[in-house]
N, C-alpha and C. Protein backbone atom coordinates (compact mmCIF):
# COMPACT_ATOMS: atom_id res chain seq x y z
N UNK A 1 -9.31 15.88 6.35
CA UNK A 1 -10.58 16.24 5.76
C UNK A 1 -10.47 17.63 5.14
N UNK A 2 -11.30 18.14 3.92
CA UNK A 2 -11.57 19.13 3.35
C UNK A 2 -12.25 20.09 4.18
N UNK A 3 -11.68 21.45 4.51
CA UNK A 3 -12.65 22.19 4.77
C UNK A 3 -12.78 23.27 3.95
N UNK A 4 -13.84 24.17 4.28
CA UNK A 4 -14.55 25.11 3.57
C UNK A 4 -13.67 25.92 2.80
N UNK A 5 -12.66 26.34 3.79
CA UNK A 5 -11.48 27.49 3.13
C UNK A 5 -10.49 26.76 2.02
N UNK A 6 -10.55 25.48 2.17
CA UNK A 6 -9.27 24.70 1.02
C UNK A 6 -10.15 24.04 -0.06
N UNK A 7 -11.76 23.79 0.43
CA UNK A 7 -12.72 23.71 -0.80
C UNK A 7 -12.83 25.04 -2.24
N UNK A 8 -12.53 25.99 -1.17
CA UNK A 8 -13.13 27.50 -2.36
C UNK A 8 -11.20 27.76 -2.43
N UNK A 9 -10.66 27.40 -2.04
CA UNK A 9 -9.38 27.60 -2.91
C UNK A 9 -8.52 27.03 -3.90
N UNK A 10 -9.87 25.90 -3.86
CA UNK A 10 -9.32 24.56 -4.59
C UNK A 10 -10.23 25.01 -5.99
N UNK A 11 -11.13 25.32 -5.81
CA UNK A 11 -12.51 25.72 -7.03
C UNK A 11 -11.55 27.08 -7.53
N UNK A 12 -10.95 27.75 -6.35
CA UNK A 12 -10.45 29.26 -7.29
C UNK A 12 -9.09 28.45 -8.41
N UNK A 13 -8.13 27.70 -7.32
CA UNK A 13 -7.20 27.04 -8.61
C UNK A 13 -7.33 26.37 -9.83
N UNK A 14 -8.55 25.34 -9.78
CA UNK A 14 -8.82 24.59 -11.17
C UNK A 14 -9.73 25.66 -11.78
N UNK A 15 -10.18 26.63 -11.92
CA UNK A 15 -10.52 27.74 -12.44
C UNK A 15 -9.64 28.56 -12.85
N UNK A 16 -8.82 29.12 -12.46
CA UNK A 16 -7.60 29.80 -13.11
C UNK A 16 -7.04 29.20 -13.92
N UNK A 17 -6.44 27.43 -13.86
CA UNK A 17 -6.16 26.60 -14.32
C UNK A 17 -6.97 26.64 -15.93
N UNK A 18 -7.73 26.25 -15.58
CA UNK A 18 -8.55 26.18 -17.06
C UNK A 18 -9.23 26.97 -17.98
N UNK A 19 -8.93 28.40 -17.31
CA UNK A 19 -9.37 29.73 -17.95
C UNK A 19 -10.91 29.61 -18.48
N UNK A 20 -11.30 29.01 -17.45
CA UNK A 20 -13.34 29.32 -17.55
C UNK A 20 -13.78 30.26 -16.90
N UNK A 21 -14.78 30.54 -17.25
CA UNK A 21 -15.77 31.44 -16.40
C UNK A 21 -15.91 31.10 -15.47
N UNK A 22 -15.63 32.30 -14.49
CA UNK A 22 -15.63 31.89 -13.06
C UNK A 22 -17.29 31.38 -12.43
N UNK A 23 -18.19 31.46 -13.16
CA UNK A 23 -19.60 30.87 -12.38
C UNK A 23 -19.67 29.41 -12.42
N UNK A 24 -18.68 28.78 -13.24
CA UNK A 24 -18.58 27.40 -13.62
C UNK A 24 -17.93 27.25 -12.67
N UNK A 25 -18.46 25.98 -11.45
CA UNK A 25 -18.14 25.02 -10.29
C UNK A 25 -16.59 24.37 -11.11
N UNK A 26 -15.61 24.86 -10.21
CA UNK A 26 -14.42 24.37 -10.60
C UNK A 26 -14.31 23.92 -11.74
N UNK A 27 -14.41 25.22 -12.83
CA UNK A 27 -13.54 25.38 -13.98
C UNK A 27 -14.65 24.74 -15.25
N UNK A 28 -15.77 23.48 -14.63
CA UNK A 28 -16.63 22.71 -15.22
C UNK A 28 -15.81 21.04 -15.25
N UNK A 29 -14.76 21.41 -14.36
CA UNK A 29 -14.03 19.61 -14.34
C UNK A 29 -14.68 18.79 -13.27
N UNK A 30 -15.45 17.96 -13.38
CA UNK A 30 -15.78 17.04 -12.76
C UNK A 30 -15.31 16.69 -11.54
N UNK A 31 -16.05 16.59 -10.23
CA UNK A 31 -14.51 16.20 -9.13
C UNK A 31 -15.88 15.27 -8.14
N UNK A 32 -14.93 14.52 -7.47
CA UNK A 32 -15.16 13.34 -7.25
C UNK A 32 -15.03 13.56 -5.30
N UNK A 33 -15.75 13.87 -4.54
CA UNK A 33 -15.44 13.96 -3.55
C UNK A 33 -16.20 12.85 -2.06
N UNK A 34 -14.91 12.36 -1.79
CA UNK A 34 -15.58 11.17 -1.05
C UNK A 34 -15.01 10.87 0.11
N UNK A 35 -15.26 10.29 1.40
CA UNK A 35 -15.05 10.72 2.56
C UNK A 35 -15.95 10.07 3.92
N UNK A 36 -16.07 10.43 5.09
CA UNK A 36 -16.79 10.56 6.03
C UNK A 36 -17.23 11.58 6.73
N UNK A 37 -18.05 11.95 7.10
CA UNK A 37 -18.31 13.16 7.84
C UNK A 37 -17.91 13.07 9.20
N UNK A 38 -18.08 11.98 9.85
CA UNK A 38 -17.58 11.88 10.95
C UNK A 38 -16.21 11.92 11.79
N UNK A 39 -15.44 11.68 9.90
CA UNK A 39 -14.11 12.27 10.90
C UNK A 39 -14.20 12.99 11.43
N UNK A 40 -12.68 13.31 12.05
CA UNK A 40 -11.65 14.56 12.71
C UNK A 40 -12.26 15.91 11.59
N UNK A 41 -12.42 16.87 12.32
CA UNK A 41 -12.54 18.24 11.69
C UNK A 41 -11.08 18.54 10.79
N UNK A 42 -11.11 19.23 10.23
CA UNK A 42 -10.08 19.63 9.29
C UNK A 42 -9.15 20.85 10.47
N UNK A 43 -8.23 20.96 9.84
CA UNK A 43 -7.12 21.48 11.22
C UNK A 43 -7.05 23.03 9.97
N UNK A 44 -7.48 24.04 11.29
CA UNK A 44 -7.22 25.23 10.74
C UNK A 44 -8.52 25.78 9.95
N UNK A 45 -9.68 24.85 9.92
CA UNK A 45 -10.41 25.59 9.00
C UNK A 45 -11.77 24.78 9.47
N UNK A 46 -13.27 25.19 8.73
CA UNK A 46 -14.25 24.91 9.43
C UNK A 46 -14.28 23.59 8.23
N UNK A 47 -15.48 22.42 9.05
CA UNK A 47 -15.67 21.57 7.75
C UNK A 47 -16.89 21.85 7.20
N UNK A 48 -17.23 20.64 5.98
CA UNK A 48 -17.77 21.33 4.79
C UNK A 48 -19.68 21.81 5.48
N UNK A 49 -19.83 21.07 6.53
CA UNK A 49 -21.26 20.86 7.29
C UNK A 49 -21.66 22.10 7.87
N UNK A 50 -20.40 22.94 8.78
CA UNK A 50 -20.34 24.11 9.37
C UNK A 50 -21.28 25.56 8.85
N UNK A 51 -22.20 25.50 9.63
CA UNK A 51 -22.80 26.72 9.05
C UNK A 51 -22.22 28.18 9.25
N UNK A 52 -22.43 28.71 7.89
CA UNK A 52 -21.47 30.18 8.13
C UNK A 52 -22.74 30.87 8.39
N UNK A 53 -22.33 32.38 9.39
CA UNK A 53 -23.39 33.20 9.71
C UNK A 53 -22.99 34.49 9.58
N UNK A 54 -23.56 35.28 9.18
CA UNK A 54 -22.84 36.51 8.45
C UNK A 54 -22.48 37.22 9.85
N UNK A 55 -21.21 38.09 9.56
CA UNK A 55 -20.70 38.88 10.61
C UNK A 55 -20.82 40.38 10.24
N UNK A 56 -21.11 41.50 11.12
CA UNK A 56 -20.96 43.00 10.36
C UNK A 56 -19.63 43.17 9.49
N UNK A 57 -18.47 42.65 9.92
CA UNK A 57 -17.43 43.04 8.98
C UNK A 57 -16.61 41.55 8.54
N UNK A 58 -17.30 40.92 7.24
CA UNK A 58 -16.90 40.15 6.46
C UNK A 58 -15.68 39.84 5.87
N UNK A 59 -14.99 38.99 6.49
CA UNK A 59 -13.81 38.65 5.76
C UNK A 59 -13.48 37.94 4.78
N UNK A 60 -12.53 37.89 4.00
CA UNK A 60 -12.15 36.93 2.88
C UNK A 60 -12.38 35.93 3.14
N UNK A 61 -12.20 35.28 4.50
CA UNK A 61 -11.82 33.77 5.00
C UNK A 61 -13.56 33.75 4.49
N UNK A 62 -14.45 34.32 4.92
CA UNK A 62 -15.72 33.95 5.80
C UNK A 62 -16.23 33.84 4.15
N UNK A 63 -15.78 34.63 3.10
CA UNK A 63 -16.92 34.61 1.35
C UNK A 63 -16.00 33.58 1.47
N UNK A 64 -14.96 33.03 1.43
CA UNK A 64 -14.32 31.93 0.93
C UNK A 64 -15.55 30.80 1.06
N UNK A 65 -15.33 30.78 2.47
CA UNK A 65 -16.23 29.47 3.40
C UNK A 65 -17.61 29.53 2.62
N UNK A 66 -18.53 30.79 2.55
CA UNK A 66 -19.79 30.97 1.92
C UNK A 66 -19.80 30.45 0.46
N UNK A 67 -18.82 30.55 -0.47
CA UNK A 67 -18.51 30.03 -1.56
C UNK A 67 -18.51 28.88 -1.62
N UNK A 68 -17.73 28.13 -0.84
CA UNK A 68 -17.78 27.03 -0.73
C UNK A 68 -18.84 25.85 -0.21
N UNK A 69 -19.97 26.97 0.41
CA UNK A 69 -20.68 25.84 1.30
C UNK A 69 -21.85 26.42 -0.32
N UNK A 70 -21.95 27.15 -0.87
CA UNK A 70 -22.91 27.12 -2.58
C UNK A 70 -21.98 25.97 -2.99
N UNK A 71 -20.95 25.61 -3.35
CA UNK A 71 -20.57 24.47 -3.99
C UNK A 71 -21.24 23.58 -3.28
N UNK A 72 -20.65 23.22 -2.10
CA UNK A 72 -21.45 21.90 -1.66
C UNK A 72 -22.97 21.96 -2.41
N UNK A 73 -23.51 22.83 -2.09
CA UNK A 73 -24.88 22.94 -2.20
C UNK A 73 -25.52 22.15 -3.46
N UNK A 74 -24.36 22.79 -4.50
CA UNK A 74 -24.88 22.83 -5.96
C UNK A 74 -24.38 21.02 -6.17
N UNK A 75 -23.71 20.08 -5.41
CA UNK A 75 -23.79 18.78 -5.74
C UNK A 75 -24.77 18.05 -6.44
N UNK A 76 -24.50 17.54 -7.24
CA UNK A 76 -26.13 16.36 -7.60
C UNK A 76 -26.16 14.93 -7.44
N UNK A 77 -25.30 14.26 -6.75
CA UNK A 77 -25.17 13.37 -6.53
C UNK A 77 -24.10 12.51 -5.61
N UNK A 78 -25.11 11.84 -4.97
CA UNK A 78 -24.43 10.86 -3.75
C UNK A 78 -24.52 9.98 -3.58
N UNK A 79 -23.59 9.04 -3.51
CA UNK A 79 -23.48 7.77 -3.36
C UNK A 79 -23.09 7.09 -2.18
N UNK A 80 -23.69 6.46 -1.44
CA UNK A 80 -23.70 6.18 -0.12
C UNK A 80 -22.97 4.36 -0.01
N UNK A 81 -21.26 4.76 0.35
CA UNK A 81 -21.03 3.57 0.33
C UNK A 81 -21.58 2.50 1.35
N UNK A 82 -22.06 1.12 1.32
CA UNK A 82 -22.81 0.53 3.18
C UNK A 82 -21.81 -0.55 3.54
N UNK A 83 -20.90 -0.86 2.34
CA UNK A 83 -20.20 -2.59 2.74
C UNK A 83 -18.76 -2.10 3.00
N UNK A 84 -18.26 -2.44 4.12
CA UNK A 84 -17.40 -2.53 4.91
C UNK A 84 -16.38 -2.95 4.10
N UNK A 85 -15.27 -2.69 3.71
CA UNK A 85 -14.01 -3.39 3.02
C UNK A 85 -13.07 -3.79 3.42
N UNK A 86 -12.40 -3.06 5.32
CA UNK A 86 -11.57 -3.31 5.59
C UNK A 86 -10.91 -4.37 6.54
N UNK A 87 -11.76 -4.71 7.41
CA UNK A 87 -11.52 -5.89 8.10
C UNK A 87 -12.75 -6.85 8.22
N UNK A 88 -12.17 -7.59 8.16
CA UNK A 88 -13.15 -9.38 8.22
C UNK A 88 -13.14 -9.68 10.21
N UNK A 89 -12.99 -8.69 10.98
CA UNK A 89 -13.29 -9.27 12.55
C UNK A 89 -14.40 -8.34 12.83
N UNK A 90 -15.48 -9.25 12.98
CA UNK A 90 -16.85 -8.29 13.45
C UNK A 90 -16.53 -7.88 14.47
N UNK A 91 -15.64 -7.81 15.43
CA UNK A 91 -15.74 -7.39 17.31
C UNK A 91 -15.12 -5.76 16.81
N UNK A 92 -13.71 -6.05 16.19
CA UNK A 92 -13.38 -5.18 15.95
C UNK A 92 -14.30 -3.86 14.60
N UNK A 93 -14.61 -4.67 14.03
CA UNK A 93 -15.86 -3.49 13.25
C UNK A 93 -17.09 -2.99 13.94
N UNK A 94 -17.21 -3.65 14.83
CA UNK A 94 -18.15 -3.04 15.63
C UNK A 94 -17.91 -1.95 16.75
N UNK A 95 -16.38 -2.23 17.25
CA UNK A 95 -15.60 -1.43 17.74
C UNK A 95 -15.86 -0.07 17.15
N UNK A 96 -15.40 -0.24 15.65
CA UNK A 96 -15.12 1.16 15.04
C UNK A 96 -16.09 2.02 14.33
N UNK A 97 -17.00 1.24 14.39
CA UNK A 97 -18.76 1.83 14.22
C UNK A 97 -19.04 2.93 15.45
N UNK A 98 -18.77 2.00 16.89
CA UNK A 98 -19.36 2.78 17.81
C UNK A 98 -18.34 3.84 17.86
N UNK A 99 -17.09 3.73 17.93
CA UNK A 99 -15.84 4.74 18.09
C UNK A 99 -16.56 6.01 17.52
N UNK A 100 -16.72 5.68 15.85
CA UNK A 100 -17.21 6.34 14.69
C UNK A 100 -18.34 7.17 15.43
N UNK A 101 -19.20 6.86 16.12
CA UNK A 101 -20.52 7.61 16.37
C UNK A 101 -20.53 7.84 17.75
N UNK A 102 -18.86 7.85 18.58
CA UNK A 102 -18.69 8.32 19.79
C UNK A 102 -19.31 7.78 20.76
N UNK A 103 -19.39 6.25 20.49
CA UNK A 103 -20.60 5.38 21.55
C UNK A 103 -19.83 4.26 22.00
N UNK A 104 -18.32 4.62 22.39
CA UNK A 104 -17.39 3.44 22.64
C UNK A 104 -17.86 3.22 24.19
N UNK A 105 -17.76 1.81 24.61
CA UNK A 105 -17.97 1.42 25.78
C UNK A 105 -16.44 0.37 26.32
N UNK A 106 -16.89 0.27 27.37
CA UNK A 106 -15.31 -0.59 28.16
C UNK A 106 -14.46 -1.38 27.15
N UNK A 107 -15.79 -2.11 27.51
CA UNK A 107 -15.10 -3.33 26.38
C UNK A 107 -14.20 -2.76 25.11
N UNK A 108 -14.59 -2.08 24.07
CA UNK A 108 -14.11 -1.06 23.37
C UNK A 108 -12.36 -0.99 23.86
N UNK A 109 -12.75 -0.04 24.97
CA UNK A 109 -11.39 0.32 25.68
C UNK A 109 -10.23 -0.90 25.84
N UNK A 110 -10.93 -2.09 26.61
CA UNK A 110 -10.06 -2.55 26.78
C UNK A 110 -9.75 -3.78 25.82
N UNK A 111 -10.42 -4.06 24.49
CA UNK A 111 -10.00 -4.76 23.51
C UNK A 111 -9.03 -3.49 22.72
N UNK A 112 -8.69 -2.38 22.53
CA UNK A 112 -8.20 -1.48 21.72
C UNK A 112 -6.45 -1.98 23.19
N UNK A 113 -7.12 -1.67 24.21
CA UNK A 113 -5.46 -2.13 25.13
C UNK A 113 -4.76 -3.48 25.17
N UNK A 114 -5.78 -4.22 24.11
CA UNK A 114 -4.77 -5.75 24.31
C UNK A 114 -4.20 -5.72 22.87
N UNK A 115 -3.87 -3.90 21.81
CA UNK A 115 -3.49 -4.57 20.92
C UNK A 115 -1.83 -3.28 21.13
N UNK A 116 -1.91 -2.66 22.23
CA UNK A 116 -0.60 -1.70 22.64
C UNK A 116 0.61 -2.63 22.69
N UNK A 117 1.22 -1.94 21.77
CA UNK A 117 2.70 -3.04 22.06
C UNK A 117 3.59 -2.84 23.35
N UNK A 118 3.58 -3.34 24.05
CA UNK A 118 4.44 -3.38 25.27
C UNK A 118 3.40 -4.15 26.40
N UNK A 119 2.38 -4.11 25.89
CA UNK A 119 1.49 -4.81 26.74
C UNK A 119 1.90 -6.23 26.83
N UNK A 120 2.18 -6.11 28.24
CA UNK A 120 2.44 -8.04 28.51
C UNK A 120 1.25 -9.29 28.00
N UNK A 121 0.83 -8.78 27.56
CA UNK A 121 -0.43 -10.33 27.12
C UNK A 121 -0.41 -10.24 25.61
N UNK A 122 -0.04 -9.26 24.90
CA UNK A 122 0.46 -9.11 23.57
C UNK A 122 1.47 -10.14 23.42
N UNK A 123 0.92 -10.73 22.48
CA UNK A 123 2.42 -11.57 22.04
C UNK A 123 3.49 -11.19 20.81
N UNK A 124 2.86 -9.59 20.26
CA UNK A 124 3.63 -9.80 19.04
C UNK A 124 4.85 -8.87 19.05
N UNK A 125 5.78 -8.58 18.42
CA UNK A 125 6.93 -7.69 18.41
C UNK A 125 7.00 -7.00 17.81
N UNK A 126 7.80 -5.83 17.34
CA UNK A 126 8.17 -5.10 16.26
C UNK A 126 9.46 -5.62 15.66
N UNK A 127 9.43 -6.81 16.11
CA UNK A 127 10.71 -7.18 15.44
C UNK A 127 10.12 -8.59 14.87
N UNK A 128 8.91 -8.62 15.11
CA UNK A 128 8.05 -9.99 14.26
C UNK A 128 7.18 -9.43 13.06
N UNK A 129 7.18 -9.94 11.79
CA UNK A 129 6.48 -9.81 10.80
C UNK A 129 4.82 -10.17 11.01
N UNK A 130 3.72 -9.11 10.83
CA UNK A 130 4.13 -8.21 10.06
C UNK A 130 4.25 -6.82 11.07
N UNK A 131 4.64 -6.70 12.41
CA UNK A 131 4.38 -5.97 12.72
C UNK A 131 6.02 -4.83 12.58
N UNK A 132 6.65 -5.52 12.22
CA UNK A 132 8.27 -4.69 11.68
C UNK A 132 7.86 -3.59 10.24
N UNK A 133 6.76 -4.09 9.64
CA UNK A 133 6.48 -2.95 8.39
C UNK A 133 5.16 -2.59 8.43
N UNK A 134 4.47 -2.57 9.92
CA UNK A 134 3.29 -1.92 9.67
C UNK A 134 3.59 -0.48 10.28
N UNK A 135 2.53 0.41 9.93
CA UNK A 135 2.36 1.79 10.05
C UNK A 135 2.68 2.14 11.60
N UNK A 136 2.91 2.76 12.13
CA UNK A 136 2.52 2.82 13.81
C UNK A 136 2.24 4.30 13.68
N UNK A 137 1.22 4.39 14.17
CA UNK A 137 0.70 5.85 14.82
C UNK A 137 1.07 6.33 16.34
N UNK A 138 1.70 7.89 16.30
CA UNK A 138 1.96 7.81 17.86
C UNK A 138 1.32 9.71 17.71
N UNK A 139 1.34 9.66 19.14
CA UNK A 139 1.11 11.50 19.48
C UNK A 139 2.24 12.36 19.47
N UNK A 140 3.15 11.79 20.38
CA UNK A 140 4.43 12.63 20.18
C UNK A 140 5.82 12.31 19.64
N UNK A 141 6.31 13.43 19.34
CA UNK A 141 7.43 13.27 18.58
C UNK A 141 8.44 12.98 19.01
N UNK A 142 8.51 12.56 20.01
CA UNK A 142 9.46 11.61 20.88
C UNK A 142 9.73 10.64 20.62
N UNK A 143 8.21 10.25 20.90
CA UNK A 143 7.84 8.66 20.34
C UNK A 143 8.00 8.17 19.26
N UNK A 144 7.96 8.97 18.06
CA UNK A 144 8.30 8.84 17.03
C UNK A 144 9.69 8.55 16.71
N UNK A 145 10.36 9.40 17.26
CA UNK A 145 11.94 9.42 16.68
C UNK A 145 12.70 8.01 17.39
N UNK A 146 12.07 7.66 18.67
CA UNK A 146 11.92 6.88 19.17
C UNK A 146 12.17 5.81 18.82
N UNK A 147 11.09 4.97 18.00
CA UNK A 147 10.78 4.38 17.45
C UNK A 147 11.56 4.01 15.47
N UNK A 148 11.69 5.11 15.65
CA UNK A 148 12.66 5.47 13.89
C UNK A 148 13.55 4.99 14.42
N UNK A 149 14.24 5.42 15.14
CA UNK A 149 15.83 5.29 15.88
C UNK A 149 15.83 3.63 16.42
N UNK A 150 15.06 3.31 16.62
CA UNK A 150 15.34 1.65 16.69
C UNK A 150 15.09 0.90 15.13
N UNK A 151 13.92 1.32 15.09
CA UNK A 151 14.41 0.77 13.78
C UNK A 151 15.50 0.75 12.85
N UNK A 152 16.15 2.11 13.02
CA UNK A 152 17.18 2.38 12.05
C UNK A 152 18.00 0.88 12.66
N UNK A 153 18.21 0.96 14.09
CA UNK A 153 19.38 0.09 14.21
C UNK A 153 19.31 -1.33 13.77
N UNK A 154 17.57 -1.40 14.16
CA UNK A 154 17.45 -3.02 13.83
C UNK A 154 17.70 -3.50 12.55
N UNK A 155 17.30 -3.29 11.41
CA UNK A 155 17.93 -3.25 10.31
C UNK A 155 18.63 -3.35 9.56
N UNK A 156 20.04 -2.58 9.70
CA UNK A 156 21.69 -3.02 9.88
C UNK A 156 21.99 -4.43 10.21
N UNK A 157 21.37 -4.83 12.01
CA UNK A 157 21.58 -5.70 12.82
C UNK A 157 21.38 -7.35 11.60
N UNK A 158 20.02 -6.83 11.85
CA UNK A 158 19.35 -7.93 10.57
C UNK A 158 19.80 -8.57 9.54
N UNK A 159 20.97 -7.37 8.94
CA UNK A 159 21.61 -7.81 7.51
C UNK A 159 22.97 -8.08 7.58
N UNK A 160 23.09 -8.16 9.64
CA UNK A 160 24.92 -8.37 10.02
C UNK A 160 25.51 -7.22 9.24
N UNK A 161 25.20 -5.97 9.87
CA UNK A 161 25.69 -5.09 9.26
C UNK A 161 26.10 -3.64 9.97
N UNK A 162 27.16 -3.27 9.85
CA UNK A 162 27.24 -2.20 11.57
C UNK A 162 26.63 -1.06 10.71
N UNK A 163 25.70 -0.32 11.85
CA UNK A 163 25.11 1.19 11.86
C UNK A 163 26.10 2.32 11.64
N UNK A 164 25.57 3.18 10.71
CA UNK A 164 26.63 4.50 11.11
C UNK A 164 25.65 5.44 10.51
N UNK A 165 25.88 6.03 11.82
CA UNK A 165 25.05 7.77 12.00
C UNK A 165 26.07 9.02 11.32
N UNK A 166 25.31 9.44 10.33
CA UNK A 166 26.37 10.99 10.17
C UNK A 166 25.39 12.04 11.12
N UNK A 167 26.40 12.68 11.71
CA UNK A 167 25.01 13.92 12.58
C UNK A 167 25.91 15.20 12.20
N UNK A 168 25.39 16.38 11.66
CA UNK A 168 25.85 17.01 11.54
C UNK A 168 25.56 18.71 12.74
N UNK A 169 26.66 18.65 13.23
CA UNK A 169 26.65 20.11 14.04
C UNK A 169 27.09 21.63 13.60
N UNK A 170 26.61 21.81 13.39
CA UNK A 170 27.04 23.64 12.76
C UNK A 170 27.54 23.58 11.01
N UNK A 171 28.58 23.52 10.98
CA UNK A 171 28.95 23.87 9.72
C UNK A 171 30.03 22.42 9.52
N UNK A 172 30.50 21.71 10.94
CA UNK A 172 31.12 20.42 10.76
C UNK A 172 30.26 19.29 10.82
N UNK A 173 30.97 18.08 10.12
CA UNK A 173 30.19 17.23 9.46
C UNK A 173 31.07 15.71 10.53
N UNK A 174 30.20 15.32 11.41
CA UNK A 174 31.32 14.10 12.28
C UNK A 174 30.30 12.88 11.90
N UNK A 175 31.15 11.68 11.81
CA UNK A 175 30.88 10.79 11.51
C UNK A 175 30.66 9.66 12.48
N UNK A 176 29.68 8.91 13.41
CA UNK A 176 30.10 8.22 14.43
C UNK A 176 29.56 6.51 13.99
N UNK A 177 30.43 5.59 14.50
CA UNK A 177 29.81 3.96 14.14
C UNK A 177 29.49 4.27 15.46
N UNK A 178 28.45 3.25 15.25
CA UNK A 178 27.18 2.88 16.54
C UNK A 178 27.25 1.58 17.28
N UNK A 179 27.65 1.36 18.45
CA UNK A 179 27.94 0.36 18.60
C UNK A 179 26.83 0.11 19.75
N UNK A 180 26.97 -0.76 20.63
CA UNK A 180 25.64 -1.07 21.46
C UNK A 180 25.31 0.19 22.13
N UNK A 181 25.82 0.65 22.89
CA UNK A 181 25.35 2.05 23.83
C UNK A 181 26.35 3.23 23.97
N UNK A 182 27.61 3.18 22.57
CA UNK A 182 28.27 4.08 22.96
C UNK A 182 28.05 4.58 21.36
N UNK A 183 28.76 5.56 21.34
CA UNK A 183 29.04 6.45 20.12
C UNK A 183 30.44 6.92 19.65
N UNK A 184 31.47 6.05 18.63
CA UNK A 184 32.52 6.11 18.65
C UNK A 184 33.04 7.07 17.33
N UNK A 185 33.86 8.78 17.69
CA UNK A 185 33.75 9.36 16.71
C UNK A 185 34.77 9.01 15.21
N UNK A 186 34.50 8.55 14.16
CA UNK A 186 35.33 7.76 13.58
C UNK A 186 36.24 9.35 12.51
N UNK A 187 35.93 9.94 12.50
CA UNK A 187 36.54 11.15 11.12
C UNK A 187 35.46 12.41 11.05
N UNK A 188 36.37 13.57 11.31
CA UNK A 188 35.67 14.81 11.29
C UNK A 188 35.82 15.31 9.66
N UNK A 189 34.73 15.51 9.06
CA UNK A 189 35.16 16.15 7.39
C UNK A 189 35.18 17.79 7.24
N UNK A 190 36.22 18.67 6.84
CA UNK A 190 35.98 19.96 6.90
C UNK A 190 35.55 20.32 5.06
């Protein structure tokens, strides 16, 4: 999400950009801004709703934010999307309504746990279509590399094709084929 400080730095760039008068709302180019409010807050900065309150000693950050919340201001028009586009399962859209307005209940909880992969009542795989090229979201970067790192192998496997990792340490460059659980070093390059 946009917040206040990357709103008025975004109005200062397409303004420089287009060499207008700076009282003209980003430059006088048209901009199109569309969204939810209910997301996640913007990381590092306040969002566009946040009321600023003056402090005795005013910082750049804080006229930034004030600048920016007169833009909002000066909007003239809103368009309020109401029809749903993305999924056709009412349980689950209703799910993400209440999620959305922080009103999740059990049920919620535990229809969101019958769709965790590793869950025994799950029937699907990451090695079953489509769940081999969908997105996966995780928290840590463990999990992530995790997850890369099998894939990398499955892949190869798929096309009858052996894996090979280059990993590079310091300033040498070693080459290893990947075989089920070992790591065999095939040629060091100087």
């Amino acid at each position: 999400m946009v917040g206040l400080s990357l709103l008025a730095r975004l109005n200062r760039i397409v303004k420089t950009a287009k060499h207008i008068n700076s009282d003209i709302p980003f430059g006088g180019v048209n901009v199109i801004f569309f969204g939810d409010y209910l997301q996640y807050s913007p990381v590092s900065d306040r969002p566009l709703y946040h009321s600023c309150t003056s402090a005795e000693q005013i910082t750049e950050r804080q006229i930034d934010m004030q600048c920016a919340q007169k833009l909002i201001s000066e909007m003239n028009c809103a368009v309020e999307l109401s029809e749903q586009m993305r999924t056709e399962d009412l349980r689950y859209l209703e799910l993400l309504n209440r999620l959305r307005g922080g009103q999740s209940t059990i049920e919620d909880y535990q229809l969101l746990c019958t769709r965790i992969v590793g869950n025994p009542k799950l029937q699907a795989s990451l090695r079953q279509t489509p769940w081999n090229e969908a997105p996966i979201l995780v928290f840590r970067n463990t999990l992530r590399t995790q997850i890369n790192n099998r894939t990398v192998l499955n892949k190869p496997m798929k096309m009858v094709l052996q894996p090979m990792v280059c990993v590079a340490v310091t300033s040498d460059i070693f080459i290893y084929m990947m075989e089920v659980n070992t790591l065999l070093p095939v040629m060091s390059l100087r």
